[in-house]
PDB file of N, CA and C in Angstrom:
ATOM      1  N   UNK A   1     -42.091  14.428   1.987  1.00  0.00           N
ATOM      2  CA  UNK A   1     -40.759  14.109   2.426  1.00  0.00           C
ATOM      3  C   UNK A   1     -40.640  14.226   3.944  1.00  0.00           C
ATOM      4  N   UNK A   2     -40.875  14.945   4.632  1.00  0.00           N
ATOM      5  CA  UNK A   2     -41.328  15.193   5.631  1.00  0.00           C
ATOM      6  C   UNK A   2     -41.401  14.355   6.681  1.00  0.00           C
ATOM      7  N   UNK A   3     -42.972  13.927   6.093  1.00  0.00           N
ATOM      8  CA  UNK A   3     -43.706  12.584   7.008  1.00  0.00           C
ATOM      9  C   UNK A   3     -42.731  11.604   6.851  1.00  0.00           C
ATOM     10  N   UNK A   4     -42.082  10.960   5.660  1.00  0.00           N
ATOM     11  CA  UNK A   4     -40.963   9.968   5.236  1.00  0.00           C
ATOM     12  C   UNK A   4     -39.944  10.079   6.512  1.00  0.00           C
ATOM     13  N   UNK A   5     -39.420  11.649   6.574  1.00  0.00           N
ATOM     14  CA  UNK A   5     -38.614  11.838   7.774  1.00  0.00           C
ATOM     15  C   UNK A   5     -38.806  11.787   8.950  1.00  0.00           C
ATOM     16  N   UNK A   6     -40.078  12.142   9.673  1.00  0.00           N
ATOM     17  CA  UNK A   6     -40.798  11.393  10.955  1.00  0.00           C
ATOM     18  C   UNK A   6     -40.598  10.663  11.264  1.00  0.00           C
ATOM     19  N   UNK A   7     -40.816   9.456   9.710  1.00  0.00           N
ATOM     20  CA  UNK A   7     -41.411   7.903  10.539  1.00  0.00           C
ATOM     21  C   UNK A   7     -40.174   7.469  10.183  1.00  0.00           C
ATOM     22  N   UNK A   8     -39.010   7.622   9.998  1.00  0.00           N
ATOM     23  CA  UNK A   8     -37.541   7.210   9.742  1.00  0.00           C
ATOM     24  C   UNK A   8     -36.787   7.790  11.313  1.00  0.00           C
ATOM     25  N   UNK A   9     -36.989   8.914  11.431  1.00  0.00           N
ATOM     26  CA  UNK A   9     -36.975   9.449  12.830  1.00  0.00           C
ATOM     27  C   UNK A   9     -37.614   8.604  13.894  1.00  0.00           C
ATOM     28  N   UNK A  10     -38.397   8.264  14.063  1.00  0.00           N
ATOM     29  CA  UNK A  10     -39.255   7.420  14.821  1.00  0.00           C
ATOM     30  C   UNK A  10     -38.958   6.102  15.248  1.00  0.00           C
ATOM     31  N   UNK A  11     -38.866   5.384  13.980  1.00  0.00           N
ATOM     32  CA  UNK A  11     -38.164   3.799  14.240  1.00  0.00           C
ATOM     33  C   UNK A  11     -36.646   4.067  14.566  1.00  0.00           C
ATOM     34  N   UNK A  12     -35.799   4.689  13.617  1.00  0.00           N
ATOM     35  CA  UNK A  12     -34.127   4.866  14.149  1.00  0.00           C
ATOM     36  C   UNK A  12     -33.942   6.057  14.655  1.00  0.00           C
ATOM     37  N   UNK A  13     -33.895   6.902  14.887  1.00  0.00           N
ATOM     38  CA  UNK A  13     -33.667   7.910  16.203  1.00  0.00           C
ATOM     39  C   UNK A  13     -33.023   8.968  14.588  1.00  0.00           C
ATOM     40  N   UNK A  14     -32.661   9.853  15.708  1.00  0.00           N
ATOM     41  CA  UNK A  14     -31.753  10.930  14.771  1.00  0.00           C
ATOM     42  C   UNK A  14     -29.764  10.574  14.824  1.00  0.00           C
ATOM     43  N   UNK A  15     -29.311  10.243  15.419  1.00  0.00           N
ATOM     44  CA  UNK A  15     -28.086   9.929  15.713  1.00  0.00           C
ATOM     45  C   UNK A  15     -27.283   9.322  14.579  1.00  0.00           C
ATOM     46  N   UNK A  16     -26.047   9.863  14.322  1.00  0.00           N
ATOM     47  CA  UNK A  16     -25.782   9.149  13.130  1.00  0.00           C
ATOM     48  C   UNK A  16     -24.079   8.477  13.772  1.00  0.00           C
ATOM     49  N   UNK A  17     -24.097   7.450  13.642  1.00  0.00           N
ATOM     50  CA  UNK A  17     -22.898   6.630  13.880  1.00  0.00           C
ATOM     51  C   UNK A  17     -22.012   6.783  12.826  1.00  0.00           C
ATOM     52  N   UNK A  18     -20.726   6.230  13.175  1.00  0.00           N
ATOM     53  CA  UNK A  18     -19.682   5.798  12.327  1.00  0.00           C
ATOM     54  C   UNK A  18     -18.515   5.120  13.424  1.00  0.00           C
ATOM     55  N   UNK A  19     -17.802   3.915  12.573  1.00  0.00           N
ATOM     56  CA  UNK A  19     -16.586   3.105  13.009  1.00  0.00           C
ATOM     57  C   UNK A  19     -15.590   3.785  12.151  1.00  0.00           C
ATOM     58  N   UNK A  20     -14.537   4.626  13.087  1.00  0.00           N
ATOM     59  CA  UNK A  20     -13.382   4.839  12.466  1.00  0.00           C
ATOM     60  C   UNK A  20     -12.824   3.368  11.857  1.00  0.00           C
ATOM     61  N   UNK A  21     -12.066   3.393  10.917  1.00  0.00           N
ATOM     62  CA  UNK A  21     -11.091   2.581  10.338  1.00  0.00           C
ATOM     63  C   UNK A  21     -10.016   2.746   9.546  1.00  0.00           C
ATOM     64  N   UNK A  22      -9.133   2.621   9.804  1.00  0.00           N
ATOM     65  CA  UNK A  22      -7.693   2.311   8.996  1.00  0.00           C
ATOM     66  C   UNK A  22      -7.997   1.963   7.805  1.00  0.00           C
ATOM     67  N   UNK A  23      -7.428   2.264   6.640  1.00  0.00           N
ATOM     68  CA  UNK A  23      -7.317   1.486   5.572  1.00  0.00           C
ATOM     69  C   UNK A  23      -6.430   1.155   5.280  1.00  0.00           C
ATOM     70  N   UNK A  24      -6.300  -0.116   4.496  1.00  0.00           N
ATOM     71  CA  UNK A  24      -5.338  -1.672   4.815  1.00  0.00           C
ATOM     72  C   UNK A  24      -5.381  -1.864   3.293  1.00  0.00           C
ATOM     73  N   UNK A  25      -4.303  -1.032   2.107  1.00  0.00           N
ATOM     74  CA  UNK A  25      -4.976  -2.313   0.609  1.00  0.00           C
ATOM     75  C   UNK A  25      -3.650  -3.154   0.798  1.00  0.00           C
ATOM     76  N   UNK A  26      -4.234  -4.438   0.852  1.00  0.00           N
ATOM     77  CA  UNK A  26      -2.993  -5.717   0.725  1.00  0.00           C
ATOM     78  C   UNK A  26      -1.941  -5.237  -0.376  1.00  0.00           C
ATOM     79  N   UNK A  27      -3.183  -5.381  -1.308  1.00  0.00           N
ATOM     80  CA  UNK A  27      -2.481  -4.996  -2.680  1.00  0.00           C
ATOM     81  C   UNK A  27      -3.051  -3.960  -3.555  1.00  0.00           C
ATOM     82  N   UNK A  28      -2.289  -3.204  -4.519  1.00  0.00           N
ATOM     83  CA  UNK A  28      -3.116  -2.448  -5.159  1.00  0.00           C
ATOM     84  C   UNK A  28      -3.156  -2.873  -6.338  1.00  0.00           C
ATOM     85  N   UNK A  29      -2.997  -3.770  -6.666  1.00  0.00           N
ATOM     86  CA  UNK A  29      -2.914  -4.412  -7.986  1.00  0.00           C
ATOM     87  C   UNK A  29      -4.753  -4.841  -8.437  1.00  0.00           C
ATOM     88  N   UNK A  30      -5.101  -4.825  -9.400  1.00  0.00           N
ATOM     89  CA  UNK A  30      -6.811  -5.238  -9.727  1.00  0.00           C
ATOM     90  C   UNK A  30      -6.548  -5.144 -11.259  1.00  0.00           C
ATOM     91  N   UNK A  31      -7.456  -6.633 -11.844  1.00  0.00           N
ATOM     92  CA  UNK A  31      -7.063  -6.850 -13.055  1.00  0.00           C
ATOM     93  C   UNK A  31      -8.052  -5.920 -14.071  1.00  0.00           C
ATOM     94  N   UNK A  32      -8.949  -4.992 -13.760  1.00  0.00           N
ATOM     95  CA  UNK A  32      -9.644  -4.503 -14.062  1.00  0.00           C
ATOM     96  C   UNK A  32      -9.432  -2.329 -14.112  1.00  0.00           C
ATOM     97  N   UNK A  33     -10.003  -2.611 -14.973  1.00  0.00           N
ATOM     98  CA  UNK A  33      -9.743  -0.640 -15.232  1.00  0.00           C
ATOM     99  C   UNK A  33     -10.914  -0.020 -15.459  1.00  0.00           C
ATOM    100  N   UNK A  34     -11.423  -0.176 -13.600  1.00  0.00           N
ATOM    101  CA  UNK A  34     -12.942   0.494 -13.899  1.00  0.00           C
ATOM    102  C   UNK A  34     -12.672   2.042 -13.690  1.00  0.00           C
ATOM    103  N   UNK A  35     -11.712   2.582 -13.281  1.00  0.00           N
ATOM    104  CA  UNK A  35     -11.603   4.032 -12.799  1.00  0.00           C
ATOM    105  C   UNK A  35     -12.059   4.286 -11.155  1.00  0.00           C
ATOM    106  N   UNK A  36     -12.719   2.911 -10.769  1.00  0.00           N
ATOM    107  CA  UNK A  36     -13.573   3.066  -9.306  1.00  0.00           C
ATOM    108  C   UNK A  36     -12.413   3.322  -7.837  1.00  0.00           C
ATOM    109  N   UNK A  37     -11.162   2.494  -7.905  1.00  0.00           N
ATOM    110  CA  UNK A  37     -10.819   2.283  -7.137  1.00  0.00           C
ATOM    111  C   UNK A  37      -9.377   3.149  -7.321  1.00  0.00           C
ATOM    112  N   UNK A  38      -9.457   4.721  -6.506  1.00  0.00           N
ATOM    113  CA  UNK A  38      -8.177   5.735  -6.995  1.00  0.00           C
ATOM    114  C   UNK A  38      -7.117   4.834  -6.429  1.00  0.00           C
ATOM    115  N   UNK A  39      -6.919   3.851  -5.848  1.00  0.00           N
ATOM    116  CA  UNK A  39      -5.551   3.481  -5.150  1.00  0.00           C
ATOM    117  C   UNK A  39      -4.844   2.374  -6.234  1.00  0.00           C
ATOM    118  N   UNK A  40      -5.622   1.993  -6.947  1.00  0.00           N
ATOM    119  CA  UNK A  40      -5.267   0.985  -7.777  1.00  0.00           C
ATOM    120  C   UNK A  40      -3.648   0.920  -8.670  1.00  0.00           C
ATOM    121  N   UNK A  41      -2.483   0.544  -9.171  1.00  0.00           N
ATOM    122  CA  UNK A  41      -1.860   0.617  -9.533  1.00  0.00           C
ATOM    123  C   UNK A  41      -1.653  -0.438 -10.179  1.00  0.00           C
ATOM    124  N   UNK A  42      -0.378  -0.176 -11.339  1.00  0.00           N
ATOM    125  CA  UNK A  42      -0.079  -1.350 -12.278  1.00  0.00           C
ATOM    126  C   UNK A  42       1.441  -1.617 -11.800  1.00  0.00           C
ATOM    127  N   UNK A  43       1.651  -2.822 -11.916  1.00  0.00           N
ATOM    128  CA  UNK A  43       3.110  -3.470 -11.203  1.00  0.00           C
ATOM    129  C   UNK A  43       3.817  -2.150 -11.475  1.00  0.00           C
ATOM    130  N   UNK A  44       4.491  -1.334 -12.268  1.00  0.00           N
ATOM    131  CA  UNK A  44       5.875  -0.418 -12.945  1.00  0.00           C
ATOM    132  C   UNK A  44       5.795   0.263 -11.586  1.00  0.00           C
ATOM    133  N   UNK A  45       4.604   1.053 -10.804  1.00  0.00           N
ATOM    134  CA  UNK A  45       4.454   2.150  -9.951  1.00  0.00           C
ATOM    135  C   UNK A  45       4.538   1.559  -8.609  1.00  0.00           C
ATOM    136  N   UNK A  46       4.928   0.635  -8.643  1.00  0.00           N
ATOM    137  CA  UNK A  46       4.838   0.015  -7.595  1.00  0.00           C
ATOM    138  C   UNK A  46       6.073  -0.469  -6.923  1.00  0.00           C
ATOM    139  N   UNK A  47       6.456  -0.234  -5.660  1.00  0.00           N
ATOM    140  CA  UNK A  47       7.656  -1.293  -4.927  1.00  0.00           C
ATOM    141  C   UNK A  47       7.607  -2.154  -4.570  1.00  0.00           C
ATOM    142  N   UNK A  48       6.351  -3.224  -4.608  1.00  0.00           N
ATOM    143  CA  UNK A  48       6.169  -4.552  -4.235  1.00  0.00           C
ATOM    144  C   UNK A  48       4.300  -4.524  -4.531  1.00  0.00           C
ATOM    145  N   UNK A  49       4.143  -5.990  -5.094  1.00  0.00           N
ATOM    146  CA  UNK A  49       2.728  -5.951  -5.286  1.00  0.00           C
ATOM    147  C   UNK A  49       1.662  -6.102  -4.146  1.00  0.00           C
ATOM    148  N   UNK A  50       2.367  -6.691  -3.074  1.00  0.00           N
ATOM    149  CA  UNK A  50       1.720  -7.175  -1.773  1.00  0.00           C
ATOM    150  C   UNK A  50       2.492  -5.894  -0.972  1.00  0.00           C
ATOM    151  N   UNK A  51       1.420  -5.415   0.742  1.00  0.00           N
ATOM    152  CA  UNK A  51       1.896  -5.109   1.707  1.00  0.00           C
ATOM    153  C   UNK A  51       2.754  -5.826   2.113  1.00  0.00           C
ATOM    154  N   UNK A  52       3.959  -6.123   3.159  1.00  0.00           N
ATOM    155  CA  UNK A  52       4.981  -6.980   3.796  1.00  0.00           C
ATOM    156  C   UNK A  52       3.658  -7.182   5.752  1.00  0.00           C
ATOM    157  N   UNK A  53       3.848  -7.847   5.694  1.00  0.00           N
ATOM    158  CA  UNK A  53       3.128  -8.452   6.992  1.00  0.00           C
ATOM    159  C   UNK A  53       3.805  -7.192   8.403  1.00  0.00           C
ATOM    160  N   UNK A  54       4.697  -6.218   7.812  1.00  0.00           N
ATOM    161  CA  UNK A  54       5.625  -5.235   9.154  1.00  0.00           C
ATOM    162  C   UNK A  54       4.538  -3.952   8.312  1.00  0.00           C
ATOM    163  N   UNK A  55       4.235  -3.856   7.113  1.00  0.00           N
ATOM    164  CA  UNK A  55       3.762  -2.880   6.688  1.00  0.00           C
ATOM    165  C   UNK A  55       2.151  -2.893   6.960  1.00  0.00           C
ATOM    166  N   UNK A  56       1.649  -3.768   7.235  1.00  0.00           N
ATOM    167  CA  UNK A  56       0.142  -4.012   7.389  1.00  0.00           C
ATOM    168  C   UNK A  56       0.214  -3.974   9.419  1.00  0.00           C
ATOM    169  N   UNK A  57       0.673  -4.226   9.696  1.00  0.00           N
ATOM    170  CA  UNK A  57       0.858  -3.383  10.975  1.00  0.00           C
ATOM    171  C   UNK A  57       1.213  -2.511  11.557  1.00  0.00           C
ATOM    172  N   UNK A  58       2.267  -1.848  10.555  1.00  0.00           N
ATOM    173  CA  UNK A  58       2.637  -0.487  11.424  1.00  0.00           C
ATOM    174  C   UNK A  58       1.184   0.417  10.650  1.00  0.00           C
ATOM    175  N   UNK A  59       0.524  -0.145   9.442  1.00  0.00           N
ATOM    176  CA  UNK A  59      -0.462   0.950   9.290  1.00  0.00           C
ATOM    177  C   UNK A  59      -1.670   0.822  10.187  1.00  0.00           C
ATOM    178  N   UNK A  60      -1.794  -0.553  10.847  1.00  0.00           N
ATOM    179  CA  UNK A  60      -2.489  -0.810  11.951  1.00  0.00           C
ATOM    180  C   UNK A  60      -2.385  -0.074  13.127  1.00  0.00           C
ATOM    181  N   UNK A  61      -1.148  -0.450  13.256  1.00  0.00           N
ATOM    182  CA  UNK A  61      -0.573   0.677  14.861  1.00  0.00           C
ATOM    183  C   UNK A  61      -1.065   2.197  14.317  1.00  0.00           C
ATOM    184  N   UNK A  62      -0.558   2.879  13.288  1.00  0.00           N
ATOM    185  CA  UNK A  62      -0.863   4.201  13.129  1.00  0.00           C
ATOM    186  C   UNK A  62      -2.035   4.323  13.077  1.00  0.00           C
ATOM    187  N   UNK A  63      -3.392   4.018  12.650  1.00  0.00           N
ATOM    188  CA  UNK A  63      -4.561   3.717  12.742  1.00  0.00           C
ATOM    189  C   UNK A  63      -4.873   3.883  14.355  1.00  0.00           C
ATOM    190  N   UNK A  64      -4.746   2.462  15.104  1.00  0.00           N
ATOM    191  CA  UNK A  64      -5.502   3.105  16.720  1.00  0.00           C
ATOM    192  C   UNK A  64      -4.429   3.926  16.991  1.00  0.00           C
ATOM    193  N   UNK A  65      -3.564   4.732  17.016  1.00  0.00           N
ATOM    194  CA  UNK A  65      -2.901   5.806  17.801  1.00  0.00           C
ATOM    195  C   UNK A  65      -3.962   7.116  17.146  1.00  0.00           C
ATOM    196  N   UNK A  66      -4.574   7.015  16.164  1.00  0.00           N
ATOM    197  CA  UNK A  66      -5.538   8.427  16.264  1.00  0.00           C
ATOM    198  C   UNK A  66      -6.706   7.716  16.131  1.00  0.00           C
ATOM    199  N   UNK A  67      -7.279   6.438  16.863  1.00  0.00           N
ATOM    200  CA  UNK A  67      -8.636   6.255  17.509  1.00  0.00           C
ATOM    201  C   UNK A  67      -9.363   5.293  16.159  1.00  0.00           C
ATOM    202  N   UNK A  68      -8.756   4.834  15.576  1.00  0.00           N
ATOM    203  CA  UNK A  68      -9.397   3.628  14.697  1.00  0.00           C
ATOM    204  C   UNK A  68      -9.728   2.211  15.596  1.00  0.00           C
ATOM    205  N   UNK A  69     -10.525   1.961  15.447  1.00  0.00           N
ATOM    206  CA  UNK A  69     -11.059   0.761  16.163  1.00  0.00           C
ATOM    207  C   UNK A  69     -11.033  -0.791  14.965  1.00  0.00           C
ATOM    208  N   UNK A  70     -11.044  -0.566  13.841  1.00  0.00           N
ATOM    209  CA  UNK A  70     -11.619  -1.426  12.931  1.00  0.00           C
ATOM    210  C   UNK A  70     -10.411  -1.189  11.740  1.00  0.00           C
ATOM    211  N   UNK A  71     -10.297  -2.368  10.897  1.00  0.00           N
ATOM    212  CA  UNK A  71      -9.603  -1.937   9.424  1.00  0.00           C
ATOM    213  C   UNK A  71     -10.354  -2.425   8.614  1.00  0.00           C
ATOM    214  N   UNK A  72      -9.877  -1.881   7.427  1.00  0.00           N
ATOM    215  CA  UNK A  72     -10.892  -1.887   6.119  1.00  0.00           C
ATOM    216  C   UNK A  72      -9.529  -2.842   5.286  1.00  0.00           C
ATOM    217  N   UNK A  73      -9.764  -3.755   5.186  1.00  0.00           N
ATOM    218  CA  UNK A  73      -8.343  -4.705   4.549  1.00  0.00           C
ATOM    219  C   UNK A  73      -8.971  -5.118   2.626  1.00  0.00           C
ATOM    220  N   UNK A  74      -8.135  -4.322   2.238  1.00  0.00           N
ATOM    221  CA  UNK A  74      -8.895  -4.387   0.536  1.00  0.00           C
ATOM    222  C   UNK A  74      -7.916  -4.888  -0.329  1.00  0.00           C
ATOM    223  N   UNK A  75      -8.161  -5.320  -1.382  1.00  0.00           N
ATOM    224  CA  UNK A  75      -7.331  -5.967  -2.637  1.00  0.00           C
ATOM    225  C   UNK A  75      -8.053  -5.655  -3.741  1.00  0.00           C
ATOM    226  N   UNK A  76      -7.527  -5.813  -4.694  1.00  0.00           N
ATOM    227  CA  UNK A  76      -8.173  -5.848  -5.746  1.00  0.00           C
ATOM    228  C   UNK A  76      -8.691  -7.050  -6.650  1.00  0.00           C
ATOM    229  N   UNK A  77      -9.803  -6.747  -7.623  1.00  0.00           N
ATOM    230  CA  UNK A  77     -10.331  -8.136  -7.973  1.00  0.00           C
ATOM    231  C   UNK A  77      -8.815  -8.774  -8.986  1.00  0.00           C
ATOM    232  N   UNK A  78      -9.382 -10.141  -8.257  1.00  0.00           N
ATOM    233  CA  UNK A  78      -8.382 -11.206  -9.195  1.00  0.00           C
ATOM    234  C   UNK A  78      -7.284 -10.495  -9.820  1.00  0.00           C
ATOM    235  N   UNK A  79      -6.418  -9.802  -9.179  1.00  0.00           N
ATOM    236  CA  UNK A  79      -5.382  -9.514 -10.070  1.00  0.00           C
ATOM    237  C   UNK A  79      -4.068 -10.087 -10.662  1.00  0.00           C
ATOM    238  N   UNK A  80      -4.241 -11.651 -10.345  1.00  0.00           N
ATOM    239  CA  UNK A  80      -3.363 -12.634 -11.075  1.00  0.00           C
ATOM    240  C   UNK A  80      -4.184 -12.814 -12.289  1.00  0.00           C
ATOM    241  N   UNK A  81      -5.013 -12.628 -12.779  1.00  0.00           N
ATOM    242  CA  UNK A  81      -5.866 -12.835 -13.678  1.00  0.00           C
ATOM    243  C   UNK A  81      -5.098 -11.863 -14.917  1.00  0.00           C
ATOM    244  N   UNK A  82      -4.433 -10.961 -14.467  1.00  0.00           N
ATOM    245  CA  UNK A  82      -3.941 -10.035 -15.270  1.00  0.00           C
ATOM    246  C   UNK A  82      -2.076  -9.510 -15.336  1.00  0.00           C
ATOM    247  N   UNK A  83      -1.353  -9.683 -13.999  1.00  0.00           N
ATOM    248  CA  UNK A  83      -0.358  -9.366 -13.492  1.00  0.00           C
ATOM    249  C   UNK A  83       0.314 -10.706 -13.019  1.00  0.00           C
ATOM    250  N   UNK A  84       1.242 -11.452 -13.965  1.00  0.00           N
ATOM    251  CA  UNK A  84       2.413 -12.587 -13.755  1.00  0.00           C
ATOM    252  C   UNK A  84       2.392 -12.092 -11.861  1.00  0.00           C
ATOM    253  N   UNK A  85       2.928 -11.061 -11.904  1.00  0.00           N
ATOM    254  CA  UNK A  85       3.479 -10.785 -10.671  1.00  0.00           C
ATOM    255  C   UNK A  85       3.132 -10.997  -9.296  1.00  0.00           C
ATOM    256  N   UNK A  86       1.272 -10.968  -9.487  1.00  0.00           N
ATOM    257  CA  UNK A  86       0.611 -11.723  -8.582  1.00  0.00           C
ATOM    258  C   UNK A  86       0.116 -12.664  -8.397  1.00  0.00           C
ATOM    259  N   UNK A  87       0.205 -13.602  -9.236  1.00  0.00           N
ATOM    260  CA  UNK A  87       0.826 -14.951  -8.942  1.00  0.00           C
ATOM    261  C   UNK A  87       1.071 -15.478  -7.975  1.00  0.00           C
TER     262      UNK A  87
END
């Protein structure tokens, strides 16, 4: 394991990066119930199935005011496939 770690050391250095990012779910709606995705919701829990275009920016703005550079903008799979509502 070791040597593995050398020659991994060697070609990429030791330094470990990361891009802060915001997270952005459009929607939390997903026609699927894998358990994977904790943000997920079904229309009842919800106040609208989509972000509003003022809500996907002020979570933007709050994002770079503590140093996010990047957003992570997520939806869920096909969830008109399952929910009239997203449609």
């Amino acid at each position: 394991m070791s040597e593995a770690r050398s020659i991994r050391d060697q070609a990429f250095g030791v330094r470990v990066t990361y891009s802060p990012k915001v997270f952005i779910p459009l929607t939390m709606l997903c026609r699927d119930r894998c358990g994977y995705c904790t943000f997920a919701q079904p229309p009842a829990r919800l106040e609208s199935p989509y972000l509003s275009p003022a809500q996907v920016r002020a979570l933007a703005v709050a994002g770079a005011r503590v140093g996010c550079h990047e957003a992570l903008f997520t939806l869920g799979e096909a969830p008109e496939d399952r929910y009239p509502v997203a449609a």
